[in-house]
N, C-alpha and C. Protein backbone atom coordinates (compact mmCIF):
# COMPACT_ATOMS: atom_id res chain seq x y z
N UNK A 1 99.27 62.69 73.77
CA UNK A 1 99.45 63.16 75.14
C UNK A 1 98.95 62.06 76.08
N UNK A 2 99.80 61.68 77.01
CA UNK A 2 99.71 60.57 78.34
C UNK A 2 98.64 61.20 79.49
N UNK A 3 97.77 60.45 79.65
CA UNK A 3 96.71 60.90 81.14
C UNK A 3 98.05 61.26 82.04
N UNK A 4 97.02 62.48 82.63
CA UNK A 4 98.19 62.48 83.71
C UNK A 4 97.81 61.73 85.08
N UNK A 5 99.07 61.74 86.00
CA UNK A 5 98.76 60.18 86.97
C UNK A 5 97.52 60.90 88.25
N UNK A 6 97.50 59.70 89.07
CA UNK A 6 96.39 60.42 89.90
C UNK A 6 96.88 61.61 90.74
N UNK A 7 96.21 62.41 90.99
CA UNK A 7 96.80 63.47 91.86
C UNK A 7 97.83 64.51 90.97
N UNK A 8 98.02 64.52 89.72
CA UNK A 8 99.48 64.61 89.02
C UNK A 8 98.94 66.48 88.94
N UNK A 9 97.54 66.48 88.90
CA UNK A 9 97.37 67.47 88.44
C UNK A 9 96.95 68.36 89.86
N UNK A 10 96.74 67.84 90.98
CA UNK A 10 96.68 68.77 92.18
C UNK A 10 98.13 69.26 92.22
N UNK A 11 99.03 68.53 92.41
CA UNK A 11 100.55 68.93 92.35
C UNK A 11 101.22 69.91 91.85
N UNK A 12 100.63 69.82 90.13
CA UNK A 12 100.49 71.01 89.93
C UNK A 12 100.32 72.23 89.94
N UNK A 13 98.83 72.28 90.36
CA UNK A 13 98.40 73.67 90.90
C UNK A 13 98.98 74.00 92.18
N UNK A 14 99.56 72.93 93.05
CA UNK A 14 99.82 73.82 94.40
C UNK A 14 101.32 74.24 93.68
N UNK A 15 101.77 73.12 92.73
CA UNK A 15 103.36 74.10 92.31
C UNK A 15 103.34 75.25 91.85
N UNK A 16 102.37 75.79 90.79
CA UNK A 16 102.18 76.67 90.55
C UNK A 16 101.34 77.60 91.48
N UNK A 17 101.03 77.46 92.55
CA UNK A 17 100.54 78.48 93.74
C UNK A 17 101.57 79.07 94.05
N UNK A 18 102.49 78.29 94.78
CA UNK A 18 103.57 78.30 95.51
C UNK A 18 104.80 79.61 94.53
N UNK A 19 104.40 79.25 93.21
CA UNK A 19 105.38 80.49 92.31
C UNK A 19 104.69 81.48 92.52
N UNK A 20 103.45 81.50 92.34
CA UNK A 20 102.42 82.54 91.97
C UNK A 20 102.29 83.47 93.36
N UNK A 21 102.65 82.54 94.69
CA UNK A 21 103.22 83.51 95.44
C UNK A 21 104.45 84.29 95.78
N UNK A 22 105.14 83.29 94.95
CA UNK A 22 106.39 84.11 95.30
C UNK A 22 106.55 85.30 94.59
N UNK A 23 105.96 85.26 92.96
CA UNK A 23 105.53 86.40 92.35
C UNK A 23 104.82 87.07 93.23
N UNK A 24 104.05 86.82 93.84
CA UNK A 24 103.13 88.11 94.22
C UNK A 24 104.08 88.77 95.70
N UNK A 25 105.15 87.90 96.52
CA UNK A 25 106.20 88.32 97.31
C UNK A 25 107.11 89.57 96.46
N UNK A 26 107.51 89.02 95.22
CA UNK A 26 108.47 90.06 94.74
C UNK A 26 107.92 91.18 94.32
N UNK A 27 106.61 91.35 93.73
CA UNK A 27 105.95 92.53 92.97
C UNK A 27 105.60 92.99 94.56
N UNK A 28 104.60 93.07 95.71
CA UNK A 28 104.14 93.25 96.88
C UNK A 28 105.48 94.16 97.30
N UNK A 29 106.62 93.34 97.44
CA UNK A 29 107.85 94.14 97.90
C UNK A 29 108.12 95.24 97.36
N UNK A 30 108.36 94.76 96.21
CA UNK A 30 109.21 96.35 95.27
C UNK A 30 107.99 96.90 95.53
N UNK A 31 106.74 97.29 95.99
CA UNK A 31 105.86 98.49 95.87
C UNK A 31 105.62 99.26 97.00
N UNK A 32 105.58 98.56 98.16
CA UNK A 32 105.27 98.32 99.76
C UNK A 32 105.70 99.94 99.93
N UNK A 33 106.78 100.68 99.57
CA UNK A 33 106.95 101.87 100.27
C UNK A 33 106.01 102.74 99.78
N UNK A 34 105.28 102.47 98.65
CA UNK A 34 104.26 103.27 97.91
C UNK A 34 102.58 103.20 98.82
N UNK A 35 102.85 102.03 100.03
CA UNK A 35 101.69 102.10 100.36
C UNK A 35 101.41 102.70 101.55
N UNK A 36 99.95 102.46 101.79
CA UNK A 36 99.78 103.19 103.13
C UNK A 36 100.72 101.83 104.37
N UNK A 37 100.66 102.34 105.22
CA UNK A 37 101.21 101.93 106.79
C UNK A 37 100.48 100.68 106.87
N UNK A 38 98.85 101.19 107.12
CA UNK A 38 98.24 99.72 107.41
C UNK A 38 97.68 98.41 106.10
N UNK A 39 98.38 99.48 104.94
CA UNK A 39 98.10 98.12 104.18
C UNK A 39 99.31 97.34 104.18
N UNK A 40 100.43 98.17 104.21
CA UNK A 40 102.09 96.90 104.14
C UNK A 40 101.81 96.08 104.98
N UNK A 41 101.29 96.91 106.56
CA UNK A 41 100.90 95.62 107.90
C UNK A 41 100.50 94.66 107.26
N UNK A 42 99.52 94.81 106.83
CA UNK A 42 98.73 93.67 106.09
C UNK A 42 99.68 92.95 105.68
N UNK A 43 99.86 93.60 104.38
CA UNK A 43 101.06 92.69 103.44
C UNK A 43 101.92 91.73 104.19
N UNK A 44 102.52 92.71 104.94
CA UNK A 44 103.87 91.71 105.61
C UNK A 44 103.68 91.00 106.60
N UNK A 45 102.20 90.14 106.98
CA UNK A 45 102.36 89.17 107.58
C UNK A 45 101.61 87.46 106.34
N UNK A 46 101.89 88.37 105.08
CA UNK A 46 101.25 87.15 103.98
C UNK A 46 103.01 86.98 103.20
N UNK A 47 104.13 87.87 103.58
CA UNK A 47 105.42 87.53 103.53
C UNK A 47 106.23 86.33 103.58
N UNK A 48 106.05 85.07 103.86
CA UNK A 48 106.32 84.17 104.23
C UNK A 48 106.30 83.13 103.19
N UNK A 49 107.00 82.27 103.88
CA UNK A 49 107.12 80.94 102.43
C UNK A 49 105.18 80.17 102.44
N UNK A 50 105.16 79.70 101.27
CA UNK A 50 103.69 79.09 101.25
C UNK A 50 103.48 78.38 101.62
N UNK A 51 103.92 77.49 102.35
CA UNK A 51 103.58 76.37 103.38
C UNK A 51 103.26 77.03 104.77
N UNK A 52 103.80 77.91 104.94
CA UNK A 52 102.86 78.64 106.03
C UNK A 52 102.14 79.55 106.10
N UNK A 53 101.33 79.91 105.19
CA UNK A 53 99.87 80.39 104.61
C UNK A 53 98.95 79.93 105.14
N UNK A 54 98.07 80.51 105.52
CA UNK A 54 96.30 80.02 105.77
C UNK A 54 96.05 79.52 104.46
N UNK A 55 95.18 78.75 105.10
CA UNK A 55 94.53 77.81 104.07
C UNK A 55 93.25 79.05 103.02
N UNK A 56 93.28 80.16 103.80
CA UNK A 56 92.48 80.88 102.60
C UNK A 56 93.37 81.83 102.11
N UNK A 57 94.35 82.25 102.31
CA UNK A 57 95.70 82.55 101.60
C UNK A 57 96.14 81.38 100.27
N UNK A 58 96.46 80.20 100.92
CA UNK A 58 96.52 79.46 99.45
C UNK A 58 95.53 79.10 98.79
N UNK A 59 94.55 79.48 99.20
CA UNK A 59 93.50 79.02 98.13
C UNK A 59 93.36 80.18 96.94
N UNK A 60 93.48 81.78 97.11
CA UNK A 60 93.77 82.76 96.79
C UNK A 60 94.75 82.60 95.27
N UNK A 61 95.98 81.84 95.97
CA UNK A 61 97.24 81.74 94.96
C UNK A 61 96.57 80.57 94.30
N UNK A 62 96.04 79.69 94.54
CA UNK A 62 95.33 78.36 93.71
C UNK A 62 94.06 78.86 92.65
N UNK A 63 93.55 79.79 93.10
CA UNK A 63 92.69 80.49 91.72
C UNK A 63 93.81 81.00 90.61
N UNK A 64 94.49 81.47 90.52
CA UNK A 64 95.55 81.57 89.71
C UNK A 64 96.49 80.89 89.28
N UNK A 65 96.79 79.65 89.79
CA UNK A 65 97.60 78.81 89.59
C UNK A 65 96.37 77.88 88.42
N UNK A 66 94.96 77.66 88.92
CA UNK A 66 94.16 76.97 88.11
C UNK A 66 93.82 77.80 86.95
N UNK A 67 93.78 79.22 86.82
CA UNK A 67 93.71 80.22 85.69
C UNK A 67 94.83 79.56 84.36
N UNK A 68 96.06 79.48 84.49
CA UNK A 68 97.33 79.14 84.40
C UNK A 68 96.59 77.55 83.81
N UNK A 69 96.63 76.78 84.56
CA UNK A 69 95.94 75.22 83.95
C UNK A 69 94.75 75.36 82.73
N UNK A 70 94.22 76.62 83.20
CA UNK A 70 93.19 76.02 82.55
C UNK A 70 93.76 76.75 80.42
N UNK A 71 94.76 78.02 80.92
CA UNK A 71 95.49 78.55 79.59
C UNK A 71 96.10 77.11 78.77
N UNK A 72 96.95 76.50 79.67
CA UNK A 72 97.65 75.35 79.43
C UNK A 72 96.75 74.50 78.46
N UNK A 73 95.61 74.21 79.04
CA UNK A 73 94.74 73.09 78.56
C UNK A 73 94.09 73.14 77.23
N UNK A 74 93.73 74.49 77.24
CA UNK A 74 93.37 75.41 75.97
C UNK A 74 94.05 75.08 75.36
N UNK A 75 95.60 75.39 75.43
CA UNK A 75 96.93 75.42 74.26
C UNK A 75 97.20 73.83 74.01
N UNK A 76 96.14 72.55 74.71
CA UNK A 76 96.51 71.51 74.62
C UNK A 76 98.32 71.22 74.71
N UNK A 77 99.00 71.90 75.72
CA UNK A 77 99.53 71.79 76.35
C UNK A 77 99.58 70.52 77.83
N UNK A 78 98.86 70.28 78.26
CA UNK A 78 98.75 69.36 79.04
C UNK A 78 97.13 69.10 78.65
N UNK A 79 96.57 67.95 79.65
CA UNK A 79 95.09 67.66 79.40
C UNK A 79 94.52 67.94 80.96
């Protein structure tokens, strides 16, 4: 297995944020009529593509995206 390059592995995790929200867009949706009023509010202003997230919104999806790295690393799958 090749080092990965500099930065190769931040890239990563924000790629995998960026899914990990969109997962959490599609599951959030299909449930939303099940919720109360002021939690969808909530919800539906974290609706949006991930580049326009608060920075403590993506940090949120980046604990999970590094969960994900760190399975990977285990499986010596990447280093």
């Amino acid at each position: 297995m090749t080092k990965p390059l500099p930065g190769a592995t931040e890239n990563l995790v924000e790629a995998l944020a960026k899914i990990e929200h969109q997962q959490w867009m599609h599951w959030s949706q299909s449930v939303a009529s099940h919720l109360s009023p002021t939690i969808r509010k909530k919800w539906e202003k974290s609706w949006t593509d991930y580049n326009k997230l608060t920075d403590d919104l993506k940090d949120a999806d980046r604990v999970w995206a590094r969960k994900v790295m760190t399975l990977l690393r285990r499986r010596r799958l990447i280093q």
